[in-house]
C-alpha atoms as a PDB file:
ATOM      1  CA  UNK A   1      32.448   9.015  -0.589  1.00  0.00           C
ATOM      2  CA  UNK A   2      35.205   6.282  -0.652  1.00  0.00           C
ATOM      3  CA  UNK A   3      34.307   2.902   1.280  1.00  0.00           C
ATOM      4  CA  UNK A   4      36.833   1.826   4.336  1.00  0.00           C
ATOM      5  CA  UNK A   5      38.406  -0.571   2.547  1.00  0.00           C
ATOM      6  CA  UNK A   6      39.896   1.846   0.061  1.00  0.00           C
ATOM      7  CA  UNK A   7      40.857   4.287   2.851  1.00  0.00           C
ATOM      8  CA  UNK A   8      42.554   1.236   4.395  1.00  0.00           C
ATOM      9  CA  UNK A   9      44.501   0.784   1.656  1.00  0.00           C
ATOM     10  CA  UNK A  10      45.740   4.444   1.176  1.00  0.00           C
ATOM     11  CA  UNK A  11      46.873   4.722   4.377  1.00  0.00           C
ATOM     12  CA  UNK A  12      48.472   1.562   4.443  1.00  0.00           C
ATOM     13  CA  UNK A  13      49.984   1.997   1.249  1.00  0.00           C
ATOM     14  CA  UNK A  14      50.549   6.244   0.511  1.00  0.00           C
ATOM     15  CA  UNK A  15      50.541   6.944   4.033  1.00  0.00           C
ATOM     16  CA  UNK A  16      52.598   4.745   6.258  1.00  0.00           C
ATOM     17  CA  UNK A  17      53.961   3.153   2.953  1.00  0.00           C
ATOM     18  CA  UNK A  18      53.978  -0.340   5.156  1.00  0.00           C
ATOM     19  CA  UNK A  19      56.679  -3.022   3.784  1.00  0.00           C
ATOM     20  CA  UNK A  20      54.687  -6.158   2.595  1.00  0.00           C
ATOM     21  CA  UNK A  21      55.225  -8.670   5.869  1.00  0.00           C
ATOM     22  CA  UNK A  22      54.421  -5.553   8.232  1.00  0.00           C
ATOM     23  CA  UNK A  23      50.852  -5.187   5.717  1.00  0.00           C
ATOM     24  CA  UNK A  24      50.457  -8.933   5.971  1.00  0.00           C
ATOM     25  CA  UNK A  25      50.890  -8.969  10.181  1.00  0.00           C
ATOM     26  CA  UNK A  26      48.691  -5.858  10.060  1.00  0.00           C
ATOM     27  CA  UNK A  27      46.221  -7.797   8.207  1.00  0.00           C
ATOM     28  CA  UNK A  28      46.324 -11.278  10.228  1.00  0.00           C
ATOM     29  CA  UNK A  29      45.917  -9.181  13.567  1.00  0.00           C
ATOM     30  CA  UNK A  30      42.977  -7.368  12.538  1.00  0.00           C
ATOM     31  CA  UNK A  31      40.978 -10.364  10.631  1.00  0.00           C
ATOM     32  CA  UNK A  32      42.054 -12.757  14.227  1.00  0.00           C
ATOM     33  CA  UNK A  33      41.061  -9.612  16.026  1.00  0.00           C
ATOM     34  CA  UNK A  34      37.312  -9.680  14.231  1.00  0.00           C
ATOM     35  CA  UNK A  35      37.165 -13.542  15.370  1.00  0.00           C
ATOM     36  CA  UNK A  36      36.457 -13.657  18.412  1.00  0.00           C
ATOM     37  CA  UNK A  37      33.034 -11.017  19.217  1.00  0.00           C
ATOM     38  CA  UNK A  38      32.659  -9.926  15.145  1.00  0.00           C
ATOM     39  CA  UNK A  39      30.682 -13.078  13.443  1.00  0.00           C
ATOM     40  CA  UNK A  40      30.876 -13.391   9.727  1.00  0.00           C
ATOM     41  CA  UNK A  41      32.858  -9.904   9.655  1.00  0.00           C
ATOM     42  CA  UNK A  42      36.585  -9.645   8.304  1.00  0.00           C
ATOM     43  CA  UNK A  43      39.125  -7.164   7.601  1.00  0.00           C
ATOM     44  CA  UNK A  44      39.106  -5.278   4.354  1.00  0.00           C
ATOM     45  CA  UNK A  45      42.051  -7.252   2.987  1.00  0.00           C
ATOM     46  CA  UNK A  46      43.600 -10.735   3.667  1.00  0.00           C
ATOM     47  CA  UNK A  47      47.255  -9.975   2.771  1.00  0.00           C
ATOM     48  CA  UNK A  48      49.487  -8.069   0.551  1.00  0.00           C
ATOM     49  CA  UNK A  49      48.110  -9.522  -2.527  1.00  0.00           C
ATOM     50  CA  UNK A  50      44.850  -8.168  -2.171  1.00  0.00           C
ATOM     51  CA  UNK A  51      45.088  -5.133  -1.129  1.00  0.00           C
ATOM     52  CA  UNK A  52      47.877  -4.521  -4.103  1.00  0.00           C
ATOM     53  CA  UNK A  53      45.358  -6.371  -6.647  1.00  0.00           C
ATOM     54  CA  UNK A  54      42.309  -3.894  -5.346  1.00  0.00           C
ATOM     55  CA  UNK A  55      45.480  -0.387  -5.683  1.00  0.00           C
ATOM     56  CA  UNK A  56      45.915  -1.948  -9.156  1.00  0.00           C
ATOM     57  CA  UNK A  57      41.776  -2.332 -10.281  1.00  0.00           C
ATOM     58  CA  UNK A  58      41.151   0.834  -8.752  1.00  0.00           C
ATOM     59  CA  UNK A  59      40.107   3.431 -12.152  1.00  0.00           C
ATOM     60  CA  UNK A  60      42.302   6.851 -12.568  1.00  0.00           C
ATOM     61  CA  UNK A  61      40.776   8.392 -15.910  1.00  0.00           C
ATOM     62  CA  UNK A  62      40.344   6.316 -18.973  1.00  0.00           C
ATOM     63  CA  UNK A  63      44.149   4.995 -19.515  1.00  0.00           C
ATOM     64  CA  UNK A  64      44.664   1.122 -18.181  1.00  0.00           C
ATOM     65  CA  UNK A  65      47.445   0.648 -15.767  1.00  0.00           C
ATOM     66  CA  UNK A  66      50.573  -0.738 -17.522  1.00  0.00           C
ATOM     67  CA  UNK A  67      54.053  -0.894 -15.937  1.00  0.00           C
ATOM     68  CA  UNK A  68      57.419  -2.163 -16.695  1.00  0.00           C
ATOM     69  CA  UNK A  69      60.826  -3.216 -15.466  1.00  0.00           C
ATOM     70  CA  UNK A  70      64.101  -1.407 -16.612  1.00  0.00           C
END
């Protein structure tokens, strides 16, 4: 079974395929959201960055993630 967070981020990123300032306003809403009744809670991702960084640590087989510009 696959935790919240990473459902989070495949919707957000396979699903709707958000644009990085409409991920980073999702983001903001939901952690200012969790502020005012949800004490030491927070969203599953801050911004952009971390919710890329946790797509790009996430394991598919044994081969690394690589990629490159043309």
């Amino acid at each position: 079974m696959i935790g919240v967070s990473m459902e989070t981020a495949e919707f957000i990123f396979k699903q709707a395929e958000l644009s990085v300032g409409n991920i980073d306003d999702l983001c903001d809403l939901w952690g200012r959201s969790l502020e005012d009744g949800s004490m030491g809670k927070h969203p599953p991702y801050v911004n952009h960055k971390e919710l890329y960084a946790t797509i790009d640590a996430t394991p598919q087989g044994d081969i690394p993630w690589s990629s490159f510009k043309l």
